[in-house]
PDB file of N, CA and C in Angstrom:
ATOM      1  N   UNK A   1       0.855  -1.175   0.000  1.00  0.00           N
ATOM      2  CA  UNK A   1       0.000   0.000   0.000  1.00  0.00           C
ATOM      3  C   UNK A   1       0.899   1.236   0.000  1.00  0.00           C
ATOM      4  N   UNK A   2       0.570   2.534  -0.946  1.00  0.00           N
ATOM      5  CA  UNK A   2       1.475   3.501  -0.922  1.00  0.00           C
ATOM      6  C   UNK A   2       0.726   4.748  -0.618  1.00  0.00           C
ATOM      7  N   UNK A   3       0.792   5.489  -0.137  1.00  0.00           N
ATOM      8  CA  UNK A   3       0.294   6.746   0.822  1.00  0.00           C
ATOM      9  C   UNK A   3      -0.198   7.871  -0.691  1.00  0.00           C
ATOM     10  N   UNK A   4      -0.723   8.362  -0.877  1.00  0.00           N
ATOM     11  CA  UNK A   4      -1.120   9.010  -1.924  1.00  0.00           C
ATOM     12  C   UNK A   4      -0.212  10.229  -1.377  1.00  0.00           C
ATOM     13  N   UNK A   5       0.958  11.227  -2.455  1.00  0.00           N
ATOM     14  CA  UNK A   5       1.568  12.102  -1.940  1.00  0.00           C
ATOM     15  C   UNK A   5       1.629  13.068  -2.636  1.00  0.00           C
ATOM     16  N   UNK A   6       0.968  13.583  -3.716  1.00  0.00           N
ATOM     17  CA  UNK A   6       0.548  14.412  -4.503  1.00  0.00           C
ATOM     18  C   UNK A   6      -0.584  15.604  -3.797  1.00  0.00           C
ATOM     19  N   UNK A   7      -1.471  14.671  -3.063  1.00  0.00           N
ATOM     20  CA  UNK A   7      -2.090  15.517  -2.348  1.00  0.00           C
ATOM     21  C   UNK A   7      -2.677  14.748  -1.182  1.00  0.00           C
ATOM     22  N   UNK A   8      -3.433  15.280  -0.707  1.00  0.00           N
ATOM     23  CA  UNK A   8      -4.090  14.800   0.617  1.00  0.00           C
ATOM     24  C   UNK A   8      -5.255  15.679   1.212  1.00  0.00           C
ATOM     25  N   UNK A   9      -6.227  15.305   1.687  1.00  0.00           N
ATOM     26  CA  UNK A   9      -7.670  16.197   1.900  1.00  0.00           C
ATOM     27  C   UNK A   9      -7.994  15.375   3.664  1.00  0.00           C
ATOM     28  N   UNK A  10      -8.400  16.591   4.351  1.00  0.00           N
ATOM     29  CA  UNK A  10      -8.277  16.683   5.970  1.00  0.00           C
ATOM     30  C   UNK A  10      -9.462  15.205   5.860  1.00  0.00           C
ATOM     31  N   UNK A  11      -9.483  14.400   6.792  1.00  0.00           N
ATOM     32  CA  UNK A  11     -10.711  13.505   7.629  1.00  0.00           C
ATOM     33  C   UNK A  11     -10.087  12.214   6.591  1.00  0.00           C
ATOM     34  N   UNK A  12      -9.839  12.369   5.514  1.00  0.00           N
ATOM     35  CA  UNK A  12     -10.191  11.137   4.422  1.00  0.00           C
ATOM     36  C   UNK A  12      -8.873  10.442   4.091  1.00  0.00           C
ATOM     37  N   UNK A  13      -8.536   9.283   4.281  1.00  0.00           N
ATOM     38  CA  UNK A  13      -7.196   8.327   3.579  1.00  0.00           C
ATOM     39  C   UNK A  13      -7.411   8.588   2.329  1.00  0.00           C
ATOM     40  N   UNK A  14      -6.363   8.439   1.633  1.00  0.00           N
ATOM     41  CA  UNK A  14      -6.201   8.442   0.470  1.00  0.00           C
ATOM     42  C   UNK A  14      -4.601   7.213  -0.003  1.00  0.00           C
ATOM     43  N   UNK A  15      -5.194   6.525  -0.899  1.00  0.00           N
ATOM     44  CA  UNK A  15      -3.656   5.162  -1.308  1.00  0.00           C
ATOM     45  C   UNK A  15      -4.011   4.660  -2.354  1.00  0.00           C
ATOM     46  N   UNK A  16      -2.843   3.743  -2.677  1.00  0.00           N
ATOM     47  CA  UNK A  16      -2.895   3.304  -3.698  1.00  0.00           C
ATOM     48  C   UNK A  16      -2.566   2.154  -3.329  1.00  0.00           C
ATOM     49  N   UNK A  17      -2.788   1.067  -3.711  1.00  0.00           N
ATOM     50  CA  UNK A  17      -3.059  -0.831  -3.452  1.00  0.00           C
ATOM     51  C   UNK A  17      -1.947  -1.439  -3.777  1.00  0.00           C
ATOM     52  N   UNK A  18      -0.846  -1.648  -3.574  1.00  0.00           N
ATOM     53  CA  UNK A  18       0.301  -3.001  -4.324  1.00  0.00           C
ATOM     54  C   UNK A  18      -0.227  -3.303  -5.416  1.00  0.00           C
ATOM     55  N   UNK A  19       0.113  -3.851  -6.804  1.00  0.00           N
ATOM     56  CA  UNK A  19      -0.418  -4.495  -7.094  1.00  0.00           C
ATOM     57  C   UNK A  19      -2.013  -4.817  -7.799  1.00  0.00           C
ATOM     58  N   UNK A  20      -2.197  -3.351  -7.551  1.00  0.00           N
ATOM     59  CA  UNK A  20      -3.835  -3.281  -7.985  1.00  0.00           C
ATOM     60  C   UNK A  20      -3.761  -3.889  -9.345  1.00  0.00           C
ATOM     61  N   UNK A  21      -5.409  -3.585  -9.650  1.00  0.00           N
ATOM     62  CA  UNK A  21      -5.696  -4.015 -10.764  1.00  0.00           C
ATOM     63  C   UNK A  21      -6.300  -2.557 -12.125  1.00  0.00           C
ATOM     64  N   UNK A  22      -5.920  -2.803 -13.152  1.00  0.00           N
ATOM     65  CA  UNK A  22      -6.045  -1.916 -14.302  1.00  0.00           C
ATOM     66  C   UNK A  22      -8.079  -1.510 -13.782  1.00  0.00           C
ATOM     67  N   UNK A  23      -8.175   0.037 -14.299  1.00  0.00           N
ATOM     68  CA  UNK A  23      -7.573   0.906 -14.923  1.00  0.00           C
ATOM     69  C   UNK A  23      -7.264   1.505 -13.250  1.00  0.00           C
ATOM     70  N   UNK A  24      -6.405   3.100 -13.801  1.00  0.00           N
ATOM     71  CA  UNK A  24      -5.533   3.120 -12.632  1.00  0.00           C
ATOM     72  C   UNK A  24      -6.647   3.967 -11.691  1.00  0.00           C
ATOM     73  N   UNK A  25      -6.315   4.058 -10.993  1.00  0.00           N
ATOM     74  CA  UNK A  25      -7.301   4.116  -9.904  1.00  0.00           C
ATOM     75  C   UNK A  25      -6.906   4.200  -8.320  1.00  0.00           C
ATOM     76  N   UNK A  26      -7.022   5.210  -7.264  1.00  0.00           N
ATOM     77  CA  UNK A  26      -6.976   5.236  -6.194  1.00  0.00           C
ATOM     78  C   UNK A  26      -7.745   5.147  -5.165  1.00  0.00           C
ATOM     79  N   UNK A  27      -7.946   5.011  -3.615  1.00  0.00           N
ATOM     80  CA  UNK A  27      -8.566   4.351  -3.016  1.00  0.00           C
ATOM     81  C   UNK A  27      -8.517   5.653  -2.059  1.00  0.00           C
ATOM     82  N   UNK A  28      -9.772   5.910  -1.657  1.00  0.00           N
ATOM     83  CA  UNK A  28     -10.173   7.067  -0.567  1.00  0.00           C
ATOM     84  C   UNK A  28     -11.387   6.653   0.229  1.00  0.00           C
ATOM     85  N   UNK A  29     -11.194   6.866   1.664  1.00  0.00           N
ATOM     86  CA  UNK A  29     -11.686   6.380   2.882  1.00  0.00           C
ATOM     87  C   UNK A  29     -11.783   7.398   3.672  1.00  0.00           C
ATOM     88  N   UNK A  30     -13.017   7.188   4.450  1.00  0.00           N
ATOM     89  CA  UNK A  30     -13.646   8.152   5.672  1.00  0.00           C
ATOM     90  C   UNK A  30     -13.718   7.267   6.664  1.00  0.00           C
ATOM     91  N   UNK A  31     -12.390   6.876   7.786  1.00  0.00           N
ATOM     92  CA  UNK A  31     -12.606   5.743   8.568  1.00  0.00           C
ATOM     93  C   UNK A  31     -14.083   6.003   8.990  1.00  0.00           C
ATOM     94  N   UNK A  32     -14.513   4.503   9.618  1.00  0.00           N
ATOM     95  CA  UNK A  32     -15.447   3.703   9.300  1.00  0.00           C
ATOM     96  C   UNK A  32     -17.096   4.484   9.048  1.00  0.00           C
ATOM     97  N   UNK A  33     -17.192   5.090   7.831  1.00  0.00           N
ATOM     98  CA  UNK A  33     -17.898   5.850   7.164  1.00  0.00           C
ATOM     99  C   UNK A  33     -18.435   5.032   5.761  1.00  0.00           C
ATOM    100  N   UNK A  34     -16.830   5.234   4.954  1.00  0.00           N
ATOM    101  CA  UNK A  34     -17.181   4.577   3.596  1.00  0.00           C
ATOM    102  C   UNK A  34     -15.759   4.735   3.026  1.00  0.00           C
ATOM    103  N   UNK A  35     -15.960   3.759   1.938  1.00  0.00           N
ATOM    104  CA  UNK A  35     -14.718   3.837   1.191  1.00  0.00           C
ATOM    105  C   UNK A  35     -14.756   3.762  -0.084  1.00  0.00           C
ATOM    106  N   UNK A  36     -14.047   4.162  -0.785  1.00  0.00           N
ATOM    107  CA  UNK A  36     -14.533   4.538  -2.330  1.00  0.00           C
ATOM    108  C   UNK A  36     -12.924   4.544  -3.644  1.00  0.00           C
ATOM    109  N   UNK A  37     -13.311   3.706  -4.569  1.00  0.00           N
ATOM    110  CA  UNK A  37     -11.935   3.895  -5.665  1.00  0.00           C
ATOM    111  C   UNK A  37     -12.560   5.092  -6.287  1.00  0.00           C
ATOM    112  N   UNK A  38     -11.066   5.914  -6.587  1.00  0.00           N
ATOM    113  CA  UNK A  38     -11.763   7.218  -7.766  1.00  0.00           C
ATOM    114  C   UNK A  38     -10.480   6.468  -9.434  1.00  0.00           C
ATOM    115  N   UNK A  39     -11.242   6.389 -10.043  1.00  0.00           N
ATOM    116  CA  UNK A  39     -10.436   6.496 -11.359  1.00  0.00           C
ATOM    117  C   UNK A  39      -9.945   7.746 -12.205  1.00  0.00           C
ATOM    118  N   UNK A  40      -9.237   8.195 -11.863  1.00  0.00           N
ATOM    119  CA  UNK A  40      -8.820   9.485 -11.885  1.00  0.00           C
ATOM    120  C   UNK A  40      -8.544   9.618 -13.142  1.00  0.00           C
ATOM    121  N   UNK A  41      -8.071   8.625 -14.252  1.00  0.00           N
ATOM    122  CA  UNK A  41      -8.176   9.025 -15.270  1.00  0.00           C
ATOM    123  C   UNK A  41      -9.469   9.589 -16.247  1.00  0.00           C
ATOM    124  N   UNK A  42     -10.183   8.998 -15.901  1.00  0.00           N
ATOM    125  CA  UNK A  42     -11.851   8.889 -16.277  1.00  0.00           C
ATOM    126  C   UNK A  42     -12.875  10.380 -15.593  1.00  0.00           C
ATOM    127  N   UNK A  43     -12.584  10.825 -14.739  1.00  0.00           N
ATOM    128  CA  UNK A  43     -12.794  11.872 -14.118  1.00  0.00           C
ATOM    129  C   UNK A  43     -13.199  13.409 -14.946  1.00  0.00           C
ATOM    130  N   UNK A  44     -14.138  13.519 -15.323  1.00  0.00           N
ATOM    131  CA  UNK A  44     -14.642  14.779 -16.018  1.00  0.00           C
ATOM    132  C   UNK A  44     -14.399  16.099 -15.473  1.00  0.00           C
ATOM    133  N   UNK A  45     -14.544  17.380 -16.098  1.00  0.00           N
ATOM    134  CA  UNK A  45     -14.313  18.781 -15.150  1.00  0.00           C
ATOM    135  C   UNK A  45     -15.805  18.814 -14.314  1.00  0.00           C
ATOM    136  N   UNK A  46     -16.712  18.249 -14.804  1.00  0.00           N
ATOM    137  CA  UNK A  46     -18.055  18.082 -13.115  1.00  0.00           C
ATOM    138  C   UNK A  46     -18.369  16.647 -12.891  1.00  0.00           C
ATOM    139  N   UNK A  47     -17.498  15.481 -13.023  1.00  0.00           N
ATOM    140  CA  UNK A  47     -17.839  14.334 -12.986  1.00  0.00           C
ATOM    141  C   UNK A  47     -17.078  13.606 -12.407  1.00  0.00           C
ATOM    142  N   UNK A  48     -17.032  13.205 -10.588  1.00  0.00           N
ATOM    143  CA  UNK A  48     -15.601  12.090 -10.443  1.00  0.00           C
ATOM    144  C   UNK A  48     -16.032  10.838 -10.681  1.00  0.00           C
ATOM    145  N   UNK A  49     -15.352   9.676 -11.053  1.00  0.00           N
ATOM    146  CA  UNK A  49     -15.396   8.815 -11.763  1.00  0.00           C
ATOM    147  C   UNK A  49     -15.390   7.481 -11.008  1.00  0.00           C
ATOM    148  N   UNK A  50     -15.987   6.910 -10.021  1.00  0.00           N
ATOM    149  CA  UNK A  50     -15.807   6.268  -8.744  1.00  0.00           C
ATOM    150  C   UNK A  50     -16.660   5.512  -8.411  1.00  0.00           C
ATOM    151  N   UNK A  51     -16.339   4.774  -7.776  1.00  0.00           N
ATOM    152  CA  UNK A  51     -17.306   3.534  -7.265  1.00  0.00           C
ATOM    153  C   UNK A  51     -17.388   3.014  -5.657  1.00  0.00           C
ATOM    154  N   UNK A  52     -18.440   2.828  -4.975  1.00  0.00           N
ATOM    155  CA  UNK A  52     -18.216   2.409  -3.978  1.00  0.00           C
ATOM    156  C   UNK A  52     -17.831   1.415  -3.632  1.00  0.00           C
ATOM    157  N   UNK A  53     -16.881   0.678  -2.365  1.00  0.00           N
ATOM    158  CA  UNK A  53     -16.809  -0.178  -1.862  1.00  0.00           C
ATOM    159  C   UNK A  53     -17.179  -0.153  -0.774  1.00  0.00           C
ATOM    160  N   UNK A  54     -17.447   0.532   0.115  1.00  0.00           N
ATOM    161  CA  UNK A  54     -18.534   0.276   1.551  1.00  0.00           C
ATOM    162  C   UNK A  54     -18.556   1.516   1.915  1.00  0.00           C
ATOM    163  N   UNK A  55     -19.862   1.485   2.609  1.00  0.00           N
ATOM    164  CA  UNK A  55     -20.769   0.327   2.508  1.00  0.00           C
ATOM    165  C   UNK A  55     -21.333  -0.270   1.387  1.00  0.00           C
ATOM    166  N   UNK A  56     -21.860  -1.179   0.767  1.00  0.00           N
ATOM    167  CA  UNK A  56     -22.539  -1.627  -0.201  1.00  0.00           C
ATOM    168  C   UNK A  56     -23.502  -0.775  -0.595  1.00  0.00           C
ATOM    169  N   UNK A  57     -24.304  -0.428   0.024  1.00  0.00           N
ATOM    170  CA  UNK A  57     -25.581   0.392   0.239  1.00  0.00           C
ATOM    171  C   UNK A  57     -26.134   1.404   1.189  1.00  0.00           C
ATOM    172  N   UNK A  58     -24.626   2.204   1.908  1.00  0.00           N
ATOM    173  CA  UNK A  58     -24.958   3.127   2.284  1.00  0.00           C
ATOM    174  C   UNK A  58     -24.774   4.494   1.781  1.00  0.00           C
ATOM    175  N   UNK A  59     -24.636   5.339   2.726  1.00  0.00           N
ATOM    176  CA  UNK A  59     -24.791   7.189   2.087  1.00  0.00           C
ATOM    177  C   UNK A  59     -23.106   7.392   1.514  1.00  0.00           C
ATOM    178  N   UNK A  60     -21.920   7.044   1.641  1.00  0.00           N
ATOM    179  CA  UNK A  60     -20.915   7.128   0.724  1.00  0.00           C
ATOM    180  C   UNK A  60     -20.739   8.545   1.276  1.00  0.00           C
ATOM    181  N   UNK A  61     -19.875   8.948   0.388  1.00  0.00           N
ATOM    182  CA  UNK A  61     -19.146  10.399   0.469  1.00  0.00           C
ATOM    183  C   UNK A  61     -20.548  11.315   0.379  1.00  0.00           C
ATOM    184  N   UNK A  62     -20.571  12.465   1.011  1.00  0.00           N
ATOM    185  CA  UNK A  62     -21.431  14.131   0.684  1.00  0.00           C
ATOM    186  C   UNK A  62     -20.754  14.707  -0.783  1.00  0.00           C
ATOM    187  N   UNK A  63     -21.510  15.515  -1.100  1.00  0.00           N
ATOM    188  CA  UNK A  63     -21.223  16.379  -1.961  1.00  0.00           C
ATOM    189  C   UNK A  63     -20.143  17.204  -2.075  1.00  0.00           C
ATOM    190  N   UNK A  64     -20.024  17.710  -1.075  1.00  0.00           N
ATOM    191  CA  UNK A  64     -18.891  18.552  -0.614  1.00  0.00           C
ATOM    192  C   UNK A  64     -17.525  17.362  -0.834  1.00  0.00           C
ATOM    193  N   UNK A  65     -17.442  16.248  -0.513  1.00  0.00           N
ATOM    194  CA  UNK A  65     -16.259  15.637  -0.386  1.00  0.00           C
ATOM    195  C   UNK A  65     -15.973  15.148  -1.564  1.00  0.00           C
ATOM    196  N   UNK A  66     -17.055  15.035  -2.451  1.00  0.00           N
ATOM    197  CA  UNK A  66     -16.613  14.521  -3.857  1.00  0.00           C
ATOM    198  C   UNK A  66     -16.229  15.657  -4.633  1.00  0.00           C
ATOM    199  N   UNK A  67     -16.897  17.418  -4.550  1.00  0.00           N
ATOM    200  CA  UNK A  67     -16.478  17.968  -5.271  1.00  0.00           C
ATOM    201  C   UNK A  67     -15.206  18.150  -4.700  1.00  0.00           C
ATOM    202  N   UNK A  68     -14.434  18.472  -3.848  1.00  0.00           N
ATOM    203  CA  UNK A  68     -13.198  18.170  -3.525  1.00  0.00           C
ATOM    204  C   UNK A  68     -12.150  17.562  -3.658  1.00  0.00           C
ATOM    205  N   UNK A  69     -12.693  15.918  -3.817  1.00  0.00           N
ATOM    206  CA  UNK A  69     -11.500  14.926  -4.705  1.00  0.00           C
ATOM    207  C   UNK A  69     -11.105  15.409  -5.929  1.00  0.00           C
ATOM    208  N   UNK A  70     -12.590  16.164  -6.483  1.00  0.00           N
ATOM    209  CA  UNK A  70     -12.732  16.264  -8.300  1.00  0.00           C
ATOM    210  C   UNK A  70     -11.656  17.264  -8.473  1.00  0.00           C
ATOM    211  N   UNK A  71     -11.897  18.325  -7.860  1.00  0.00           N
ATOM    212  CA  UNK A  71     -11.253  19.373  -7.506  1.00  0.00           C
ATOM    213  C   UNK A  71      -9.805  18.855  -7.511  1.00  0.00           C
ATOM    214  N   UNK A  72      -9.167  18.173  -6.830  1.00  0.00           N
ATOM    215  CA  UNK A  72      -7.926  17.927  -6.459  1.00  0.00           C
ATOM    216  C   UNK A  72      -6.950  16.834  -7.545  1.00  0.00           C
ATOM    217  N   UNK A  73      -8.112  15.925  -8.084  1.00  0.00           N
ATOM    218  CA  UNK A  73      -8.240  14.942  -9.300  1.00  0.00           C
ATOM    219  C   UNK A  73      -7.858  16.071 -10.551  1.00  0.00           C
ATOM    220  N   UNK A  74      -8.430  16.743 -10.919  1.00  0.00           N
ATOM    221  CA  UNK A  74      -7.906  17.565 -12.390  1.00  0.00           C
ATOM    222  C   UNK A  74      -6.762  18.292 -11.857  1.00  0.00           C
ATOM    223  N   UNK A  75      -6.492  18.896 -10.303  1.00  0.00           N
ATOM    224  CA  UNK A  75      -5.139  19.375 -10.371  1.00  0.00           C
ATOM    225  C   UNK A  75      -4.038  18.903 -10.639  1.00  0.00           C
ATOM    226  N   UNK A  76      -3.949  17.778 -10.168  1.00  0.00           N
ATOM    227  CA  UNK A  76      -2.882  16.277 -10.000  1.00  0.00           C
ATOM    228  C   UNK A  76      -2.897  15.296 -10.940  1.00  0.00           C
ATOM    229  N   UNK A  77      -3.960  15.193 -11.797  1.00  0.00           N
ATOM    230  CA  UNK A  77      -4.016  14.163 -12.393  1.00  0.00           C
ATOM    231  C   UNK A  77      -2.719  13.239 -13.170  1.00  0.00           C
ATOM    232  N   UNK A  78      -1.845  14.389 -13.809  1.00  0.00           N
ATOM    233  CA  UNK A  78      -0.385  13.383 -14.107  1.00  0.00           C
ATOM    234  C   UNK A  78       0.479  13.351 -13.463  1.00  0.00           C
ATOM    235  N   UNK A  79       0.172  14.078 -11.975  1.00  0.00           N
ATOM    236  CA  UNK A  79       1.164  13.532 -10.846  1.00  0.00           C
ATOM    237  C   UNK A  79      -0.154  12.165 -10.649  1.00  0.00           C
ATOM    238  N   UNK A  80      -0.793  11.736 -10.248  1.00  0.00           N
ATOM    239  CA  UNK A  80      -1.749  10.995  -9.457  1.00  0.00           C
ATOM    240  C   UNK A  80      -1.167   9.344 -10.788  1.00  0.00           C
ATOM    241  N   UNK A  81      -0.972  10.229 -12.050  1.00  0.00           N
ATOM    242  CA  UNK A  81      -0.726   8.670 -13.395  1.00  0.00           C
ATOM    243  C   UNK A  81       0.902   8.270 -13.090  1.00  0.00           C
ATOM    244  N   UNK A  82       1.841   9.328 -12.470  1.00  0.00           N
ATOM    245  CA  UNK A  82       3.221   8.745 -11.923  1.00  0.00           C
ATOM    246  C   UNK A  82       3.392   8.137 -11.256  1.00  0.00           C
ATOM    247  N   UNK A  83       2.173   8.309  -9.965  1.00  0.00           N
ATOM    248  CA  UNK A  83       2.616   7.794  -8.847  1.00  0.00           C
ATOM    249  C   UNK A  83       2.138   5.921  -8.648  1.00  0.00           C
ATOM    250  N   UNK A  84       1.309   6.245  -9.454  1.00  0.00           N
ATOM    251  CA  UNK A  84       0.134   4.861  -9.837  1.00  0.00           C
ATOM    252  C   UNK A  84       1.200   4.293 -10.114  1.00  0.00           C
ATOM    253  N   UNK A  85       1.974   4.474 -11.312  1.00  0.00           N
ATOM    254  CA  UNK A  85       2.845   3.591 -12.350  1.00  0.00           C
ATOM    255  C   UNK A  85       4.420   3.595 -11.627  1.00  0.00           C
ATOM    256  N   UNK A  86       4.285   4.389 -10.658  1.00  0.00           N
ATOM    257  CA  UNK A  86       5.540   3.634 -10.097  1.00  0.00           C
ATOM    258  C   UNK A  86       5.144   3.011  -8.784  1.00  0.00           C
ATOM    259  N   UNK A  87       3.810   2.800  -7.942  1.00  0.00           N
ATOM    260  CA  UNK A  87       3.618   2.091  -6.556  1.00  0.00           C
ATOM    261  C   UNK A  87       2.860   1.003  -7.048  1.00  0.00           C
ATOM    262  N   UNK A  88       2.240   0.790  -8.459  1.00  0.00           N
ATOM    263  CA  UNK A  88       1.422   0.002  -8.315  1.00  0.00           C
ATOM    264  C   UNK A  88       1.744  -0.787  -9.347  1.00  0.00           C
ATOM    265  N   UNK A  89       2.210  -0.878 -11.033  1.00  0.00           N
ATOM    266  CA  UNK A  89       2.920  -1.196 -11.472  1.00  0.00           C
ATOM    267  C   UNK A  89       4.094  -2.099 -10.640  1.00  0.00           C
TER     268      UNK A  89
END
């Protein structure tokens, strides 16, 4: 697991997986809240690109916290494709 170091946003983990699996993609968490991959390549200027992993079926990130990743996602984005391809690669 590698610490996301491009950026970082207050309350929420942010990493990247050993080993993950294609397409590239990082992993952001609200301890025990919810947790969520963003595909940062895929990521629109009003659209983050993401999927939940838990809860299955609960409330996930607010509004506020997704426009924020998005926000931070188009700043970083080819720092966020370096860091992928050298921690996870």
């Amino acid at each position: 697991m590698g610490k996301l170091e491009c950026f970082q946003l207050a309350g929420l983990e942010l990493w990247f997986n050993s080993s993950d699996h294609e397409p590239p993609h990082f992993h952001a968490r609200k301890p025990d809240k919810w947790e969520i991959r963003v595909f940062f390549r895929s990521c629109k200027r009003k659209k983050l690109a993401f999927n939940v992993k838990f809860p299955p079926s609960g409330p996930g990130p607010s509004s506020k916290e997704l426009r924020e990743l998005l926000s931070l996602v188009l700043q970083h984005r080819d720092a966020l494709y370096a860091e992928w391809e050298t921690k996870v690669r």
